[in-house]
C-alpha atoms as a PDB file:
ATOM      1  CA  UNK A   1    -193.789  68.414  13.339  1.00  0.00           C
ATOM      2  CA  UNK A   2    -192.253  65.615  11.675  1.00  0.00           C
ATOM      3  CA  UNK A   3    -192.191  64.329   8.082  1.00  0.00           C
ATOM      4  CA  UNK A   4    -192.312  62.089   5.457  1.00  0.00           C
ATOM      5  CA  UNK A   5    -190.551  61.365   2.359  1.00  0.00           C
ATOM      6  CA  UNK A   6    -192.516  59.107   0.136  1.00  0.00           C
ATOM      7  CA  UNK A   7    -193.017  58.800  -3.775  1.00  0.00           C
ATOM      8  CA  UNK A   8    -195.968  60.821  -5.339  1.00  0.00           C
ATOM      9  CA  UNK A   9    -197.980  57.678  -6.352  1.00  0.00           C
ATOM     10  CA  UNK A  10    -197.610  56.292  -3.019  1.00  0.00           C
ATOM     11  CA  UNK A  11    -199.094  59.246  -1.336  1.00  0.00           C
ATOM     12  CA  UNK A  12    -201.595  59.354  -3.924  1.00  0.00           C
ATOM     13  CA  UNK A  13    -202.687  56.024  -2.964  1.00  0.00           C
ATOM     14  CA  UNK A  14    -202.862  56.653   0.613  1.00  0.00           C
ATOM     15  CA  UNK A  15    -205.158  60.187  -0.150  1.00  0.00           C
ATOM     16  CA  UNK A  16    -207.539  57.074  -1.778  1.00  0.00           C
ATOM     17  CA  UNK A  17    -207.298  55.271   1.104  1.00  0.00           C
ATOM     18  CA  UNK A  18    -208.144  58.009   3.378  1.00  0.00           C
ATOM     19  CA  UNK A  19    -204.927  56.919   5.058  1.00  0.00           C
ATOM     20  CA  UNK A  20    -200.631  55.869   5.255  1.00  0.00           C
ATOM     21  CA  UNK A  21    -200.198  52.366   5.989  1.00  0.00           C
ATOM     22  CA  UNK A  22    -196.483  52.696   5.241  1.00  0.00           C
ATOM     23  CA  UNK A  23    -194.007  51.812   2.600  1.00  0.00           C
ATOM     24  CA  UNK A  24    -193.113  48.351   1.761  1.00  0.00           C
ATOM     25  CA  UNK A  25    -189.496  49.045   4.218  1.00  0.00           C
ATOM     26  CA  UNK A  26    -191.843  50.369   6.710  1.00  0.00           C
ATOM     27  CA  UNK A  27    -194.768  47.339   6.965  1.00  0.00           C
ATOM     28  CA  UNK A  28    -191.666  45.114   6.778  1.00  0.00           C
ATOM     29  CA  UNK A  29    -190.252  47.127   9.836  1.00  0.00           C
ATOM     30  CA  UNK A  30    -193.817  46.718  11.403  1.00  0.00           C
ATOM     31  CA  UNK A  31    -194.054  50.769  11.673  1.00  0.00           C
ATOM     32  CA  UNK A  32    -193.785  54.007   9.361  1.00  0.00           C
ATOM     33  CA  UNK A  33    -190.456  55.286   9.524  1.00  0.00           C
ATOM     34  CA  UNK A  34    -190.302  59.619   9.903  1.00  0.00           C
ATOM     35  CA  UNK A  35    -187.570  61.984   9.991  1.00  0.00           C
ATOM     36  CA  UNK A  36    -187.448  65.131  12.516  1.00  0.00           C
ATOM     37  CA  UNK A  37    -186.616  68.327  10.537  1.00  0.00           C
ATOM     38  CA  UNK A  38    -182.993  68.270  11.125  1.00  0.00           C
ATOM     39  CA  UNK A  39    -183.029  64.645   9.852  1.00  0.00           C
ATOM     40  CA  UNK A  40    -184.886  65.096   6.621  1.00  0.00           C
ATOM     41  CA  UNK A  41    -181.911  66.243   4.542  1.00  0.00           C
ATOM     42  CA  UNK A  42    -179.969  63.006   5.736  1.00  0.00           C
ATOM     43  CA  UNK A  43    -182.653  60.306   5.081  1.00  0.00           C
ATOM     44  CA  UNK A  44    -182.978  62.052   1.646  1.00  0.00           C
ATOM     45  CA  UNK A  45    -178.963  61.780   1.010  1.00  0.00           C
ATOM     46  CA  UNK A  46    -179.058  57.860   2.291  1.00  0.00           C
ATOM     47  CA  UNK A  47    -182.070  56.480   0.951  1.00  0.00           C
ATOM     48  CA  UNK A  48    -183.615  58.522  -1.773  1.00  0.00           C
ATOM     49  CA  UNK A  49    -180.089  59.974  -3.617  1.00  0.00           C
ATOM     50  CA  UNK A  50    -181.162  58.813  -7.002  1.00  0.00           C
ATOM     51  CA  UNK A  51    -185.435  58.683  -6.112  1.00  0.00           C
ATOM     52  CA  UNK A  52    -187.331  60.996  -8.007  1.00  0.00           C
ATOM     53  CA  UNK A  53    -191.426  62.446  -7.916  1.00  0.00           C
ATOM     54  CA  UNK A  54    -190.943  62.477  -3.989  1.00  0.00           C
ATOM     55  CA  UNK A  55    -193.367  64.529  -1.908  1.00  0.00           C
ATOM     56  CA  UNK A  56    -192.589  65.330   1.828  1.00  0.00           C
ATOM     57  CA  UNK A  57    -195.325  65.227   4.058  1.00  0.00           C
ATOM     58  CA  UNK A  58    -195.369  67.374   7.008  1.00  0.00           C
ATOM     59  CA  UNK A  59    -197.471  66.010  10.182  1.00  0.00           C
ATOM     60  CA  UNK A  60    -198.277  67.025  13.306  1.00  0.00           C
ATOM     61  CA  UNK A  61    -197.193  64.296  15.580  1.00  0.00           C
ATOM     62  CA  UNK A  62    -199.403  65.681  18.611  1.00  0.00           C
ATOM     63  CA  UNK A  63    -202.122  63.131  19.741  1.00  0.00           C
ATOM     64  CA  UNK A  64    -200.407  60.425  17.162  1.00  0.00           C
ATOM     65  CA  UNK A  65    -200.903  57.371  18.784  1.00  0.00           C
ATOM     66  CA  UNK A  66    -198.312  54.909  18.635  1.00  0.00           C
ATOM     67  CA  UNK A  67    -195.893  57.107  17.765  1.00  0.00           C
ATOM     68  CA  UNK A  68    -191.828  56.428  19.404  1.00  0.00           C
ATOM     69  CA  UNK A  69    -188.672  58.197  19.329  1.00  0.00           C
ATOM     70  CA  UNK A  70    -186.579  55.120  18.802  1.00  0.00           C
ATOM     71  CA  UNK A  71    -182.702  55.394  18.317  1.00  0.00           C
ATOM     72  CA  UNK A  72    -181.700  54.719  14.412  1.00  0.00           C
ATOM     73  CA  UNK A  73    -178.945  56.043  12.145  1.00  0.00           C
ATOM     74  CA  UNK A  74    -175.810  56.698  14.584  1.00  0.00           C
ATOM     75  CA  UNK A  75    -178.252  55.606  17.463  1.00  0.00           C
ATOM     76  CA  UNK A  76    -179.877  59.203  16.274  1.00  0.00           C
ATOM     77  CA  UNK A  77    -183.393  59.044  17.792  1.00  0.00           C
ATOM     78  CA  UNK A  78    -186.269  58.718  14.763  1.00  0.00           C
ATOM     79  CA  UNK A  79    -190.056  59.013  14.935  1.00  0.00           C
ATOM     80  CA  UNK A  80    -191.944  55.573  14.396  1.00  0.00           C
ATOM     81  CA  UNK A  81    -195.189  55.120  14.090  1.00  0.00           C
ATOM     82  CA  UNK A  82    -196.395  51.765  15.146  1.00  0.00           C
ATOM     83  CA  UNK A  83    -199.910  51.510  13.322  1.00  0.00           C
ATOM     84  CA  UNK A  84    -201.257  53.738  10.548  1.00  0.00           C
ATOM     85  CA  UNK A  85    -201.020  57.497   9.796  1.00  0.00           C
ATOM     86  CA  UNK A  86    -204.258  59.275   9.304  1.00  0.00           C
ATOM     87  CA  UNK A  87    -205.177  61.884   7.076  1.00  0.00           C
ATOM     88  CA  UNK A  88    -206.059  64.214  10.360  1.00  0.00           C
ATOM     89  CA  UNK A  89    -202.355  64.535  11.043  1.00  0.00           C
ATOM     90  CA  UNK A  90    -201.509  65.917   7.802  1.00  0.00           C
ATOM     91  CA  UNK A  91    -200.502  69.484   7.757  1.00  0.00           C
ATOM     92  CA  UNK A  92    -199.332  69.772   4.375  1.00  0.00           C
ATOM     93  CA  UNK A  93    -198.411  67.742   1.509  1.00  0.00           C
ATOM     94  CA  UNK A  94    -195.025  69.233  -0.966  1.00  0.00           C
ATOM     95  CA  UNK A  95    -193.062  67.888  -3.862  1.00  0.00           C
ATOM     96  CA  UNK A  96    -189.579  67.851  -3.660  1.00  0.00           C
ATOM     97  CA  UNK A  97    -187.796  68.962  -6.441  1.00  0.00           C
ATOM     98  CA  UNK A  98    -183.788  69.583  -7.205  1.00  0.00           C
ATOM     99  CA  UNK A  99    -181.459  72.258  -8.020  1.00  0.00           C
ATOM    100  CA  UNK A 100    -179.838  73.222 -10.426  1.00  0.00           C
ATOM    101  CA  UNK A 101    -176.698  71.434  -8.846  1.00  0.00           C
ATOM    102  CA  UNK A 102    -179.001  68.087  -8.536  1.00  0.00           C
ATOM    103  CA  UNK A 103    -179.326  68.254  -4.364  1.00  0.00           C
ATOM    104  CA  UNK A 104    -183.145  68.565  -3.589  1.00  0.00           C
ATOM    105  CA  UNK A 105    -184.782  71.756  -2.289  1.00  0.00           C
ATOM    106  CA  UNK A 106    -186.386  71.556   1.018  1.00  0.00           C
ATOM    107  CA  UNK A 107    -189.589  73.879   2.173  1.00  0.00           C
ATOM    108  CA  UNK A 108    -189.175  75.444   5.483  1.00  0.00           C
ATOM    109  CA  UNK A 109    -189.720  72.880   8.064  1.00  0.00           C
ATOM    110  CA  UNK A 110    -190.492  73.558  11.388  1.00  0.00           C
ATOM    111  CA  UNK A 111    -188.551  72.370  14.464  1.00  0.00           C
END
């Protein structure tokens, strides 16, 4: 499994679309940028610390084509998807919300 972290109306757009084409970092990267489950947390701290009406989209990466463990953050290897994410890879769709002490509450996530 790996995952996405992506603002509500962004996702919502891509349900219209009947598919991800990425975030405006991630076409300018030329692929969709993921975060294994032990990685989630992190991305969240570094790029979304003050984001808000995030979901976190969980997706099976098996059969993904085009899809690259690349080294990243601390030469940390990252999924990238080079191409689009369809809807078929989706295993489940969640808001994140914060705590009472501000830090956001992750689901379970699978390793």
């Amino acid at each position: 499994m790996i995952y996405k972290i992506c603002p509500a109306a962004e996702w919502t757009q891509a349900i219209e679309r009947h598919r991800y084409d990425g975030s405006p970092l991630d076409r300018k990267d030329g692929f969709i940028h993921f975060s294994q489950a032990p990685q989630v947390a992190g991305t969240l701290a570094k790029y979304y610390a003050d984001a808000s009406d995030l979901v976190l989209v969980a997706i099976d990466e098996a059969g993904l084509e085009g899809l690259r463990l690349e080294p990243s953050r601390d030469g940390e290897l990252f999924p990238h998807l080079y191409g689009t994410l369809a809807m078929r890879h989706v295993v489940w769709v969640k808001p994140l919300t914060r705590g009472t002490d501000g830090a956001f509450v992750l689901p379970q996530l699978g390793e």
